[in-house]
Protein backbone atom coordinates (compact mmCIF):
# COMPACT_ATOMS: atom_id res chain seq x y z
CA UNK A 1 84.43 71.48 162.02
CA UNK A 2 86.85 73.88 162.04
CA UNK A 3 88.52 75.37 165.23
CA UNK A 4 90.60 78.07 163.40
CA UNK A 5 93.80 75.97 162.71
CA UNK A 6 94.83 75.81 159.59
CA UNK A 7 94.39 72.42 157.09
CA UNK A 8 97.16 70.61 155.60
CA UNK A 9 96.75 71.01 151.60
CA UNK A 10 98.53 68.69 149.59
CA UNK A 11 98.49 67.37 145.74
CA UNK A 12 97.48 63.89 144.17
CA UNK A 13 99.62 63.23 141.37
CA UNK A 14 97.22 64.04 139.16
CA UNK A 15 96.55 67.06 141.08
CA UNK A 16 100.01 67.62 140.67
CA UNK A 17 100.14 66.92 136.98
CA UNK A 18 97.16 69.63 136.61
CA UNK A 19 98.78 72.33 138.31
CA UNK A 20 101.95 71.45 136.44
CA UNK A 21 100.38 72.19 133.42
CA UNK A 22 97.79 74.76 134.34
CA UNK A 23 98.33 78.78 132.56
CA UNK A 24 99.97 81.31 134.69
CA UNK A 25 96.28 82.16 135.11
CA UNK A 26 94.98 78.85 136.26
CA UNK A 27 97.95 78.29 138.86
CA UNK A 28 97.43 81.73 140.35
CA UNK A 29 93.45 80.71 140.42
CA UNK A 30 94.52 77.42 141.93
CA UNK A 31 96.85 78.42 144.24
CA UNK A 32 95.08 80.91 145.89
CA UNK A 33 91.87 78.62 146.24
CA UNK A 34 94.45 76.44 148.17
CA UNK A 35 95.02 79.24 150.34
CA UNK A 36 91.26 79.19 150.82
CA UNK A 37 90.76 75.54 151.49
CA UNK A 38 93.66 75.50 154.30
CA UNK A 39 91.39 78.12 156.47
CA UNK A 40 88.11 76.49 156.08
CA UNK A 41 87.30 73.68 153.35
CA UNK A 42 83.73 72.90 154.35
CA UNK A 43 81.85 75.19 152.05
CA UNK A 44 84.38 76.60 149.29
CA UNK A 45 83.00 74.06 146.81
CA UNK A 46 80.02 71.84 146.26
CA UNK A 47 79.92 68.07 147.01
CA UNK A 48 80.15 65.67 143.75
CA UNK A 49 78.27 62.57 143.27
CA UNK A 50 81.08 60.12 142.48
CA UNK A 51 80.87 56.27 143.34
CA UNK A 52 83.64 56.65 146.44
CA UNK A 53 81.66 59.59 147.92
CA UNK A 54 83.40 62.73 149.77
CA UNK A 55 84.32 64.01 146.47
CA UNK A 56 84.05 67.86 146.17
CA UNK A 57 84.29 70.42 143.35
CA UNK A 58 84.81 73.83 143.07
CA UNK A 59 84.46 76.20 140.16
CA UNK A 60 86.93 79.24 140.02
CA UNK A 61 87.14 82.06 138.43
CA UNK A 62 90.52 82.59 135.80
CA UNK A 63 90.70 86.09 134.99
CA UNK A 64 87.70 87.41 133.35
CA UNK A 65 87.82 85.45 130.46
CA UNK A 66 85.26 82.86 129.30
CA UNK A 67 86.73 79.73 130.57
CA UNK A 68 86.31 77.48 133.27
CA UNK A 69 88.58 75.95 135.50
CA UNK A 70 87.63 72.95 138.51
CA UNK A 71 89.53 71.89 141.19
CA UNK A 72 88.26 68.52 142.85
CA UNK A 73 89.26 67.69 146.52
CA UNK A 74 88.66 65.28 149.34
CA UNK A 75 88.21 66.20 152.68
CA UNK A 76 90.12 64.19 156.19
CA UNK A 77 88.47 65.05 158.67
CA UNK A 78 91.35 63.19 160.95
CA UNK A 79 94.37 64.04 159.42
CA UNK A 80 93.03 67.93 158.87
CA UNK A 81 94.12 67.00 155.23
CA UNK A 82 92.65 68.26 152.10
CA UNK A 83 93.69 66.19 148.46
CA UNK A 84 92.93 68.11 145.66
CA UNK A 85 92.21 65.30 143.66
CA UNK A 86 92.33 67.08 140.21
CA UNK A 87 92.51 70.39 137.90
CA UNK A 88 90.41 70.02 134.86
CA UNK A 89 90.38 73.19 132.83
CA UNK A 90 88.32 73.61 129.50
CA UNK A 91 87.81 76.70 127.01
């Protein structure tokens, strides 16, 4: 699924509006997930039983505080595209 060429990453708007308004912490977190997903995004985070299907979430770490921070994506498989769909961050 992958032949070593890097995926296309790009933002929803609400993905955008997350990572707008993510910490310093969270954006750093997010960003270098992104990083991440562009080399291989099979297997950085878990698939997510929504209605649509090909929904996938992944939980990252934000410092070493308690808190919790998921980034939801969608993977194209033609375009070599990854959405991140949304940010959701809680305390």
């Amino acid at each position: 699924m992958s032949d070593g060429a890097l995926w296309s990453v790009v933002y929803s708007e609400t993905g955008r509006a997350g990572l707008a308004t993510a910490t310093i912490e969270e954006r750093a977190a997010v960003l270098g997930f992104e990083k991440l997903l562009a080399q291989t995004p099979y297997g950085r985070g878990e698939l997510y039983p929504d209605r649509v299907g090909g929904l996938y979430t992944a939980l990252l770490a934000v410092e070493e505080r308690p808190a919790w921070t998921s980034v939801l994506y969608r993977i194209d498989e033609d375009r070599r595209e990854v959405l991140i769909v949304a940010i959701v961050s809680g305390p």
